[in-house]
PDB file of N, CA and C in Angstrom:
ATOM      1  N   UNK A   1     107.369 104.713 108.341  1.00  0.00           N
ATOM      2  CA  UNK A   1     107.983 105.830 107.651  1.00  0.00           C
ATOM      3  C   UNK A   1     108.531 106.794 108.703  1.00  0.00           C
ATOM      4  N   UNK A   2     109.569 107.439 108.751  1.00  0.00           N
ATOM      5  CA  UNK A   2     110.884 108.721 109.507  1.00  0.00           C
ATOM      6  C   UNK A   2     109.818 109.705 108.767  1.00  0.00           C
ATOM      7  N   UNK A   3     110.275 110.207 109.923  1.00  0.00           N
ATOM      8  CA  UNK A   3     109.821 112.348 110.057  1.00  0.00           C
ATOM      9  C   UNK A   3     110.350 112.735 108.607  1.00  0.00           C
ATOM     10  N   UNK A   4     111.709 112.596 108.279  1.00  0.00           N
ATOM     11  CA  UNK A   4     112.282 113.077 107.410  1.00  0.00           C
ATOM     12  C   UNK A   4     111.534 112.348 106.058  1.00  0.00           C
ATOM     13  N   UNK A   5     111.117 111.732 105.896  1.00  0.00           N
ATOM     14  CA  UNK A   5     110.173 110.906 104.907  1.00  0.00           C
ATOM     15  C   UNK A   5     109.072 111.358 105.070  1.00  0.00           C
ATOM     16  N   UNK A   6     108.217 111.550 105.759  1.00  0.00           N
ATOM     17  CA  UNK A   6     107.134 112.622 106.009  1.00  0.00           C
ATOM     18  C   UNK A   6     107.003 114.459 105.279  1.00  0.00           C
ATOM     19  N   UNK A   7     108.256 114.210 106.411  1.00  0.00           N
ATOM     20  CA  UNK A   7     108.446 116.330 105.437  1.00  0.00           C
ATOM     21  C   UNK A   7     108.967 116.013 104.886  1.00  0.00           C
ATOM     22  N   UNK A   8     109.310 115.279 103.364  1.00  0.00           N
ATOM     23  CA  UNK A   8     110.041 115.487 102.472  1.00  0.00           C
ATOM     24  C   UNK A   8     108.310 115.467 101.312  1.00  0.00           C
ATOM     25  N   UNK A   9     107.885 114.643 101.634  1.00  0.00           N
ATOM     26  CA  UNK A   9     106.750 114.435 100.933  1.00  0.00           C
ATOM     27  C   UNK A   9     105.871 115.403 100.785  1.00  0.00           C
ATOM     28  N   UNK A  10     105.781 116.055 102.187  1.00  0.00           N
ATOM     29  CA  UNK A  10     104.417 117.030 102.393  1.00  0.00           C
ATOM     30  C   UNK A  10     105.394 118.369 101.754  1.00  0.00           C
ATOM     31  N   UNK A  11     106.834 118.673 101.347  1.00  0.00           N
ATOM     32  CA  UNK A  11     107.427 119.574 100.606  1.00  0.00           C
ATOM     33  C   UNK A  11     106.911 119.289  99.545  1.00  0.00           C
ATOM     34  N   UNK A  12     107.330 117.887  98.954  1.00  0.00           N
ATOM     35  CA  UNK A  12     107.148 117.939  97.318  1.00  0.00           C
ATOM     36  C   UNK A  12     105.587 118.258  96.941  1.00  0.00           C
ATOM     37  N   UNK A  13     104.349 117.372  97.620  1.00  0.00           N
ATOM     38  CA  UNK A  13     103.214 118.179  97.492  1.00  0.00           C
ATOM     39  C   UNK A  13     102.944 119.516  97.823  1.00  0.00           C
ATOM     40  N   UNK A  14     103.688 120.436  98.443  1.00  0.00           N
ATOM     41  CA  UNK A  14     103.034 121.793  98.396  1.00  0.00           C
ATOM     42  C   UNK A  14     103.864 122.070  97.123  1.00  0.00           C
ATOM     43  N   UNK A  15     105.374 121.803  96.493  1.00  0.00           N
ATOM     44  CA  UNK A  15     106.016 122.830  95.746  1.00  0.00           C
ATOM     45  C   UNK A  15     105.314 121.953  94.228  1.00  0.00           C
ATOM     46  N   UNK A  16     104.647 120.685  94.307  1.00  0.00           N
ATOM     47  CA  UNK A  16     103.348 120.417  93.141  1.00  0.00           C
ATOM     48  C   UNK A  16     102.034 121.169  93.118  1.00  0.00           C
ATOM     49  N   UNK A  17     101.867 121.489  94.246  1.00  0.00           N
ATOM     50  CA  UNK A  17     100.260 122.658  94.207  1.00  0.00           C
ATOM     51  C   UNK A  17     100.807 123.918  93.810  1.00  0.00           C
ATOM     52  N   UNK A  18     102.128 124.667  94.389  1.00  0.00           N
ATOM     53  CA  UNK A  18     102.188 125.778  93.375  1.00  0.00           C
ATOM     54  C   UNK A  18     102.470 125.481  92.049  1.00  0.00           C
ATOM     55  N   UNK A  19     103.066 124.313  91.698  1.00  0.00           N
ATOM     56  CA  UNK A  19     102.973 124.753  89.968  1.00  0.00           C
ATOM     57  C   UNK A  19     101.935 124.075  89.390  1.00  0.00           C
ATOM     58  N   UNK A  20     100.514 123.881  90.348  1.00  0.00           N
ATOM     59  CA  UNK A  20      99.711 123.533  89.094  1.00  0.00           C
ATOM     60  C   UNK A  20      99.153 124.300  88.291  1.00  0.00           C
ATOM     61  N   UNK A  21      98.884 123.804  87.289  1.00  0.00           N
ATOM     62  CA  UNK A  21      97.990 124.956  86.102  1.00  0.00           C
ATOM     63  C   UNK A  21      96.770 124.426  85.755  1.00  0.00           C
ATOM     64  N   UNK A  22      95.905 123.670  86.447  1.00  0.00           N
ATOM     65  CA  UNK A  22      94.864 123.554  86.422  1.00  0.00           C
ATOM     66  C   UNK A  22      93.854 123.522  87.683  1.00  0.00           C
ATOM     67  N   UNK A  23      92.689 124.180  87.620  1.00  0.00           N
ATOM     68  CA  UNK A  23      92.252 124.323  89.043  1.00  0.00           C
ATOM     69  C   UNK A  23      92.300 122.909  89.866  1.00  0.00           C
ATOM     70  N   UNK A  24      91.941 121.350  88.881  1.00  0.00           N
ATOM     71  CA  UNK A  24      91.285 120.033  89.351  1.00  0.00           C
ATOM     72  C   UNK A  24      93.036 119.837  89.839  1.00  0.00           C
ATOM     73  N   UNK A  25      93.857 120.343  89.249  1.00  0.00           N
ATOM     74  CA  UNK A  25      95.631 119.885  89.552  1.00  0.00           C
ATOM     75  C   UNK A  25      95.814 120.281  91.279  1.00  0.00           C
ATOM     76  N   UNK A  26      95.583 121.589  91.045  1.00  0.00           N
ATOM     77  CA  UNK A  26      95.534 122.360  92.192  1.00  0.00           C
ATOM     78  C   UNK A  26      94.668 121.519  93.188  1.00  0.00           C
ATOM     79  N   UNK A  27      93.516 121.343  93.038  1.00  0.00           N
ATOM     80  CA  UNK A  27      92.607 120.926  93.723  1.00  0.00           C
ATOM     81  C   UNK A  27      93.568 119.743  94.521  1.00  0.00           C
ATOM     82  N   UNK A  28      93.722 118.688  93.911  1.00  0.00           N
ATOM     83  CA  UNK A  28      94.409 117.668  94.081  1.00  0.00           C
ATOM     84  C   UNK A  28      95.575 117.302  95.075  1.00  0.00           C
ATOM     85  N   UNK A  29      96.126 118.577  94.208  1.00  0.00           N
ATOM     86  CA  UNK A  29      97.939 118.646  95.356  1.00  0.00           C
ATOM     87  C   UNK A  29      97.451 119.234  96.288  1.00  0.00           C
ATOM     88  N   UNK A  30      96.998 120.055  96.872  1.00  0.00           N
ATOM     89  CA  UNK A  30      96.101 120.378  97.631  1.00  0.00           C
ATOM     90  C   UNK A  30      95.677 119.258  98.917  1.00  0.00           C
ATOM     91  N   UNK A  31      95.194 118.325  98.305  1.00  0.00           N
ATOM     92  CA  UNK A  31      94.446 117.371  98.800  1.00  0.00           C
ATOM     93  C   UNK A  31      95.425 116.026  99.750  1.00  0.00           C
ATOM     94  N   UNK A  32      96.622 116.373  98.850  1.00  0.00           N
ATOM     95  CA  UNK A  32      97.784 115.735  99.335  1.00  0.00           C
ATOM     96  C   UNK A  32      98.707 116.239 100.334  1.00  0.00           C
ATOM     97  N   UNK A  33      98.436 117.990 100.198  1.00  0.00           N
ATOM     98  CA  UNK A  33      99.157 118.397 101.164  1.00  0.00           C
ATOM     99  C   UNK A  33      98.896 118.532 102.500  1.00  0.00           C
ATOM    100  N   UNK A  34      97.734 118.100 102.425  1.00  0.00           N
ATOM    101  CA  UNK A  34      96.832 117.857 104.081  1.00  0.00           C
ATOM    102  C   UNK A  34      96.603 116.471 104.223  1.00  0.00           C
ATOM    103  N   UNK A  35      96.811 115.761 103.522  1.00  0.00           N
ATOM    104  CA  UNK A  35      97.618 114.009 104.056  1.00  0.00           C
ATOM    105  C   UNK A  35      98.677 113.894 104.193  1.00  0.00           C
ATOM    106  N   UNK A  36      99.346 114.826 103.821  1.00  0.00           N
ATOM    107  CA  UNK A  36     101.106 114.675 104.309  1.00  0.00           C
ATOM    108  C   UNK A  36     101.063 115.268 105.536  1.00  0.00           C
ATOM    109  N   UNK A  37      99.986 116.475 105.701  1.00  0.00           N
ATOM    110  CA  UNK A  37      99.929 117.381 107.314  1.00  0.00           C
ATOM    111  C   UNK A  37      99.742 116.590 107.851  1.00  0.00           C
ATOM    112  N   UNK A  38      98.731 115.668 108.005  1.00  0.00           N
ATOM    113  CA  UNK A  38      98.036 114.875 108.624  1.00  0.00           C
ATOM    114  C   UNK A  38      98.705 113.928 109.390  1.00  0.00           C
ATOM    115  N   UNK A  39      99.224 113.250 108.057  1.00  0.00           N
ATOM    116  CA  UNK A  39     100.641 111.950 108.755  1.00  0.00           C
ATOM    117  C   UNK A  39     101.626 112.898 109.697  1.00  0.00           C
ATOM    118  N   UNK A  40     101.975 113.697 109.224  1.00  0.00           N
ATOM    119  CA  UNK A  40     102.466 114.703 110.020  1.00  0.00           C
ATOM    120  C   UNK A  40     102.450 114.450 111.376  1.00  0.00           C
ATOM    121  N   UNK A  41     101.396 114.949 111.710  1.00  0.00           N
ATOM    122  CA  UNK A  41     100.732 115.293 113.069  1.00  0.00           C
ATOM    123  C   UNK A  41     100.836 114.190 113.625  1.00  0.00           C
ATOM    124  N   UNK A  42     100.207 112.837 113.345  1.00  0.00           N
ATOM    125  CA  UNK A  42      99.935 111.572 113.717  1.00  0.00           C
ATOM    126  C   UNK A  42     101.287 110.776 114.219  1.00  0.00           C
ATOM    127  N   UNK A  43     102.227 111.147 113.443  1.00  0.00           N
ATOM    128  CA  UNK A  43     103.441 110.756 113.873  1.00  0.00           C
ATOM    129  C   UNK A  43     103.612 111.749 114.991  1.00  0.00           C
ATOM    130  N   UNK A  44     103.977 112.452 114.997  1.00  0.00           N
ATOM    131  CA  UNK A  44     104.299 113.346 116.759  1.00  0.00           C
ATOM    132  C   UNK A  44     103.068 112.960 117.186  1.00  0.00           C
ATOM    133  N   UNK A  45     102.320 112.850 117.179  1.00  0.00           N
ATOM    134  CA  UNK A  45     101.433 112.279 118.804  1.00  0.00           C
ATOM    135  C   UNK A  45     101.846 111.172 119.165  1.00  0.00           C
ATOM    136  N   UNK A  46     101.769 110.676 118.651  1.00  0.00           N
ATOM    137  CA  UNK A  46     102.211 108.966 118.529  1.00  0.00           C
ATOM    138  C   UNK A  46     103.507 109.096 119.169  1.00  0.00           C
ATOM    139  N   UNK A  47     104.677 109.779 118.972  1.00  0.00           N
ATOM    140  CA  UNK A  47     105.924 109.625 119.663  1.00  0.00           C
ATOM    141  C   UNK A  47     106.271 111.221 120.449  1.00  0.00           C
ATOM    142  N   UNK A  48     104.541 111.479 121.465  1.00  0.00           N
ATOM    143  CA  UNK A  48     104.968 112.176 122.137  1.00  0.00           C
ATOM    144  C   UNK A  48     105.670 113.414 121.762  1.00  0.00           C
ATOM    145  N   UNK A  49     105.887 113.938 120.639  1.00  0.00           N
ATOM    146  CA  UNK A  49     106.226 114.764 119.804  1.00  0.00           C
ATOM    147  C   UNK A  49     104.978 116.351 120.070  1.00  0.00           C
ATOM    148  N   UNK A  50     106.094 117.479 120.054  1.00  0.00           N
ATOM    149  CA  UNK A  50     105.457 118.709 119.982  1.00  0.00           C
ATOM    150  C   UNK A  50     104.733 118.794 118.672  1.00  0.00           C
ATOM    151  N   UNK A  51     103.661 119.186 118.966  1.00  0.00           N
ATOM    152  CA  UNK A  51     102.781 119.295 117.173  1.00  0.00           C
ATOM    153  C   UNK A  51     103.087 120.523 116.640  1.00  0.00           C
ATOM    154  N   UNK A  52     103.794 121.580 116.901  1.00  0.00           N
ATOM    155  CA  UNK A  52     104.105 122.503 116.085  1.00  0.00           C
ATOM    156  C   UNK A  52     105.827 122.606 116.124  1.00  0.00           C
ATOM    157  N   UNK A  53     106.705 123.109 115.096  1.00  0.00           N
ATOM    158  CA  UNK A  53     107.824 123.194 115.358  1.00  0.00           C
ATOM    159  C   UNK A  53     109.087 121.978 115.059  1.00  0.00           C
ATOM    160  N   UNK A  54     110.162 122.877 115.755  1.00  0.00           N
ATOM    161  CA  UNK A  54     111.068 121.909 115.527  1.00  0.00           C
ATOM    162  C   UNK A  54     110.955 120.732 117.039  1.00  0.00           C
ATOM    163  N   UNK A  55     110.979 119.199 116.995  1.00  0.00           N
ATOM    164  CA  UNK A  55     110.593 118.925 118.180  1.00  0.00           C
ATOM    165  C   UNK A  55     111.877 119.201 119.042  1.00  0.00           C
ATOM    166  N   UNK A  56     111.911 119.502 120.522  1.00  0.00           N
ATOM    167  CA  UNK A  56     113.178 119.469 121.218  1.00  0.00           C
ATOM    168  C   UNK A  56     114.137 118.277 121.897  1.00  0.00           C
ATOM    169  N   UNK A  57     115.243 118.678 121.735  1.00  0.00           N
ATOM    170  CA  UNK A  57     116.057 117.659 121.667  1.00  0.00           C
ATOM    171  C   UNK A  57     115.906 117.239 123.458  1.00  0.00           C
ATOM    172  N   UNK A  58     115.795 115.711 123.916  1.00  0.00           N
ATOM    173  CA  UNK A  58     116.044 115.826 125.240  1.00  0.00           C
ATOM    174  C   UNK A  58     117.533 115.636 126.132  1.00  0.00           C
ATOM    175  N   UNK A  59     118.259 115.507 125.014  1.00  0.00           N
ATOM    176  CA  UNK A  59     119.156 114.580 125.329  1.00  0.00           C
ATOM    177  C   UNK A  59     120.220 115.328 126.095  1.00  0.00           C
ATOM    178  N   UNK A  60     121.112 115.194 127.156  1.00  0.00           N
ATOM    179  CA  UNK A  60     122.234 116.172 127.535  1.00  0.00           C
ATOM    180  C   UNK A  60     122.786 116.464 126.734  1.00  0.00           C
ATOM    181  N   UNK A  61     123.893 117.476 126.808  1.00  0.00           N
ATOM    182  CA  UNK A  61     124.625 118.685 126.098  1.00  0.00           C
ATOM    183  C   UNK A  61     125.827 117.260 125.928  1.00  0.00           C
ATOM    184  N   UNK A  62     126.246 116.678 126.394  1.00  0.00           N
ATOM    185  CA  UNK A  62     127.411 115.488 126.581  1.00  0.00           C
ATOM    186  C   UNK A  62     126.936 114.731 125.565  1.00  0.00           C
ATOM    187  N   UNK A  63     125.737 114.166 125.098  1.00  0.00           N
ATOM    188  CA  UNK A  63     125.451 113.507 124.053  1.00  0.00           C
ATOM    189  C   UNK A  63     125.495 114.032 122.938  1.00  0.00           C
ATOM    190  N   UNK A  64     125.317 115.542 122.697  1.00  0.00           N
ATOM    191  CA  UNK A  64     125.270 116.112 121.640  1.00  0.00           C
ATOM    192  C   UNK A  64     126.408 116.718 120.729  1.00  0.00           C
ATOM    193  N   UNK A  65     127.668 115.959 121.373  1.00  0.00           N
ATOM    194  CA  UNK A  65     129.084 116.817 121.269  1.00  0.00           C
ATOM    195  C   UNK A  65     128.870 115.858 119.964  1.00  0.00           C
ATOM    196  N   UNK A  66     129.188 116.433 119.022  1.00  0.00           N
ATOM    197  CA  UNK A  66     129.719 115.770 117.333  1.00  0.00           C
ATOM    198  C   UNK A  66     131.060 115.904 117.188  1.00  0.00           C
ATOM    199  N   UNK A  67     131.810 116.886 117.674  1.00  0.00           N
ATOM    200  CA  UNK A  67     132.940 116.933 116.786  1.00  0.00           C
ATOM    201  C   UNK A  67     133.899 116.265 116.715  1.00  0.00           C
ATOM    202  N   UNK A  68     133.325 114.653 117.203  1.00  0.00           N
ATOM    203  CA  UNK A  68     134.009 113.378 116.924  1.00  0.00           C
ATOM    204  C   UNK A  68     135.728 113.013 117.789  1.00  0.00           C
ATOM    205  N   UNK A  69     135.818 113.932 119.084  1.00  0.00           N
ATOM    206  CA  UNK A  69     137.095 113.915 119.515  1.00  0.00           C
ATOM    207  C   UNK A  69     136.662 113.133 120.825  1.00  0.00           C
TER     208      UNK A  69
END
């Protein structure tokens, strides 16, 4: 599974723990949103990845030109 598959997940479980309406709901999403942290984390160690943040790019300024010319 991609980073972006990771935080997309650990979004949808936190924006499911705010709308639960039951404490065991809550409880739950909850429970998911610290296995999505988790994978989280595990993936940046694993690829050398900063554990907090956006990770930084290493790549030269020459690689990063997009505007396709």
């Amino acid at each position: 599974m991609d980073m972006n598959q990771l935080l997309y997940n650990h979004q949808a479980a936190l924006i499911e723990a705010e709308s639960a309406d039951t404490a065991e709901s809550r409880e739950l999403s909850d429970q998911r949103v610290g296995h999505h942290g988790a994978r989280i984390t595990a993936f940046r160690r694993a690829n050398n990845l900063s554990e907090t943040g956006w990770p930084k790019d290493e790549r030269g300024d020459e690689q990063l030109d997009n505007s396709g010319t």
